[in-house]
C-alpha atoms as a PDB file:
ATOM      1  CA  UNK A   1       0.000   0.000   0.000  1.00  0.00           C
ATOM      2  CA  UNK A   2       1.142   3.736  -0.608  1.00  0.00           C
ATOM      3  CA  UNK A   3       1.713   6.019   1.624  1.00  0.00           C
ATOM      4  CA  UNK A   4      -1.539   7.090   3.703  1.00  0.00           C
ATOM      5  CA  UNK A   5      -2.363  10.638   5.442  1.00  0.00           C
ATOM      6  CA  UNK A   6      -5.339  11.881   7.664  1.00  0.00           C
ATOM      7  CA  UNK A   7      -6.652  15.243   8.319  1.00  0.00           C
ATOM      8  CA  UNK A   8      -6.271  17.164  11.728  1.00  0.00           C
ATOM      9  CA  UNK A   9      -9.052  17.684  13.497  1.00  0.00           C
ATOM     10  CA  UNK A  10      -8.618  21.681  12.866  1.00  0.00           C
ATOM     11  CA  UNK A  11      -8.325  20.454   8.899  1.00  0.00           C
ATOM     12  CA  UNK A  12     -11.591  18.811   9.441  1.00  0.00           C
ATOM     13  CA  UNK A  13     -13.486  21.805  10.680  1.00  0.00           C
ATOM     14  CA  UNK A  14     -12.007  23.546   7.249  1.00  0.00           C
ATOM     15  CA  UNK A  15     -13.103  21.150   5.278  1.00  0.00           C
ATOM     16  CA  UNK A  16     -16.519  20.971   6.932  1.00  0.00           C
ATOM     17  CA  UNK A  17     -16.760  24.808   6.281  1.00  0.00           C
ATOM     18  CA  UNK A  18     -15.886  24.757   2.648  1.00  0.00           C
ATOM     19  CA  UNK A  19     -18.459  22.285   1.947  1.00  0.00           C
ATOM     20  CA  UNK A  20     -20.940  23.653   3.525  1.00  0.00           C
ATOM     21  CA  UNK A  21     -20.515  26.777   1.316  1.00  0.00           C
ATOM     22  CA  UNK A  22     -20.409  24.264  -1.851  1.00  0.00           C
ATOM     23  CA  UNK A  23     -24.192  23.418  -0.368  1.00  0.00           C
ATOM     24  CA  UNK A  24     -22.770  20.006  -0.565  1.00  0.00           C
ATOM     25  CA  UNK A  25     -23.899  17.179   2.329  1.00  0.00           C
ATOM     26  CA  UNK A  26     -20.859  15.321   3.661  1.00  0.00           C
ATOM     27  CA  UNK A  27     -21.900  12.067   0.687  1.00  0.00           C
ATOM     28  CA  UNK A  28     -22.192  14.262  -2.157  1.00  0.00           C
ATOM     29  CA  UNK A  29     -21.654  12.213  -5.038  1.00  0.00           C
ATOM     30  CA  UNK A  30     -20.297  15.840  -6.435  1.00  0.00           C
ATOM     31  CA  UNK A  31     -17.807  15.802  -3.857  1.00  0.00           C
ATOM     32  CA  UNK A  32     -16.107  12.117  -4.491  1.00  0.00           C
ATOM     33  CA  UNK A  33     -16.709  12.199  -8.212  1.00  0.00           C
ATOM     34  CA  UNK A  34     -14.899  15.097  -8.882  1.00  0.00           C
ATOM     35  CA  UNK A  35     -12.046  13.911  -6.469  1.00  0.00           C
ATOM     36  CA  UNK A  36     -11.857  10.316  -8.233  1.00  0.00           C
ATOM     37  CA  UNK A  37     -12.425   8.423  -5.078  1.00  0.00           C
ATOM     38  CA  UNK A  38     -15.373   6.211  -4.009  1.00  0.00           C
ATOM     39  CA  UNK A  39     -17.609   7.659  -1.124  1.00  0.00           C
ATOM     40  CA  UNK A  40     -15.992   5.044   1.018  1.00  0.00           C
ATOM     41  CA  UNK A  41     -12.969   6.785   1.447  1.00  0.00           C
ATOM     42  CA  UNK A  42     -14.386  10.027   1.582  1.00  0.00           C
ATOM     43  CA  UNK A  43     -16.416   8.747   4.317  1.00  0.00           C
ATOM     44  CA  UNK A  44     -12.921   7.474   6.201  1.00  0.00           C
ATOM     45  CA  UNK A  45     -11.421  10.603   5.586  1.00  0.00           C
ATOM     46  CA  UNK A  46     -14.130  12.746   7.152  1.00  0.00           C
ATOM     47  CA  UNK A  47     -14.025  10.032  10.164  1.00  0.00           C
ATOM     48  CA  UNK A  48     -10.548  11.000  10.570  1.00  0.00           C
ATOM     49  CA  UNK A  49      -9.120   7.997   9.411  1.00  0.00           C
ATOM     50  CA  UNK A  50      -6.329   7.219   7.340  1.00  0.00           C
ATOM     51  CA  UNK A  51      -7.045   7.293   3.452  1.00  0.00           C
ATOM     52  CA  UNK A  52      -4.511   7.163   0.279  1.00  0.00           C
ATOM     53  CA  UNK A  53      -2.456  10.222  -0.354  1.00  0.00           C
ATOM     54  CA  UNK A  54      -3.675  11.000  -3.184  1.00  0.00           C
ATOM     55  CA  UNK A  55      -7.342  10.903  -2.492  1.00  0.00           C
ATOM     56  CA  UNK A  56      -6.348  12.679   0.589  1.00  0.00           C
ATOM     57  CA  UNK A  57      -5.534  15.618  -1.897  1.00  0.00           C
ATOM     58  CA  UNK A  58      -7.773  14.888  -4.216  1.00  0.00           C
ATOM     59  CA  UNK A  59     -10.958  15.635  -1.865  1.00  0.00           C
ATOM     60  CA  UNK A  60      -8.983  18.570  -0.193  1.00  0.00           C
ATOM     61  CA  UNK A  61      -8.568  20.548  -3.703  1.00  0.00           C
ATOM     62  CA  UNK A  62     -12.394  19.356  -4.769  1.00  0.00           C
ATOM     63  CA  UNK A  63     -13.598  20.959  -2.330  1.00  0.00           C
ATOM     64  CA  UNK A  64     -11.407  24.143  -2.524  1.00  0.00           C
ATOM     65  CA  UNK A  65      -8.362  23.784  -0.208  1.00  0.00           C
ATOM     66  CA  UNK A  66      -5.439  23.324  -2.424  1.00  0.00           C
ATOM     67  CA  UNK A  67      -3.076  23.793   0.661  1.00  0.00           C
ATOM     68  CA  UNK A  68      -3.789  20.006   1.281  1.00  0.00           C
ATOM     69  CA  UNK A  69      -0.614  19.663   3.176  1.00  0.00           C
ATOM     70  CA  UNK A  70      -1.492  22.243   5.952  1.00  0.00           C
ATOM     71  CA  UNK A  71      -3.952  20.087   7.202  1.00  0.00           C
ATOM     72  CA  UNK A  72      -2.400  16.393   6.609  1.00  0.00           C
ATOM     73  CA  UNK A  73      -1.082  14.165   9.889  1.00  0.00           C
ATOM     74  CA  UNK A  74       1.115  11.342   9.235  1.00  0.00           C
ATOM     75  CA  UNK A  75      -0.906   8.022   9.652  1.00  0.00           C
ATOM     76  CA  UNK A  76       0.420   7.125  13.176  1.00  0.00           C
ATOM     77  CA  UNK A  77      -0.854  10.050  14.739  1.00  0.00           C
ATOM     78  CA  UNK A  78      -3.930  10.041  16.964  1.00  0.00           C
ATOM     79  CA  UNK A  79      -6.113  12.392  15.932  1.00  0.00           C
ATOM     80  CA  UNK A  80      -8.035  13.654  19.023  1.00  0.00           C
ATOM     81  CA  UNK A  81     -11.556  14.322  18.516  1.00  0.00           C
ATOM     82  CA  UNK A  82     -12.563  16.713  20.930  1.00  0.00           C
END
């Protein structure tokens, strides 16, 4: 397998936000369409969970962060929910 990232929880409040102003729900067939990825791993993304790199940046930049990297943890961290 490649190499994997997941989002911060401060990344995932961004991303939430930019959606939201997309009027996009967090399935939007929109959304994982126009990254290339199934809604699977947008789903595991969103749940803070480890996904491919590239769909990592791929749903970042769909949804209109293109500084991807600002928000990506390497895939041993624990990403604290709360």
């Amino acid at each position: 397998m490649g190499a994997t990232l997941l989002a911060s929880k401060e990344g995932l409040d961004k991303i939430d936000h930019l959606r939201r102003l997309k009027g996009w729900n967090k399935s939007a067939s929109a959304w994982y369409g126009d990254a290339s990825t199934t809604k699977a791993t947008l789903n595991r993304f969103l749940a803070g969970e480890p996904v491919a790199q590239d769909a990592f940046k791929a749903i970042c930049q769909t949804v209109g962060l293109e500084d991807w990297e600002s928000i990506a943890l390497p895939p041993d961290t624990k990403n604290e929910s709360g």
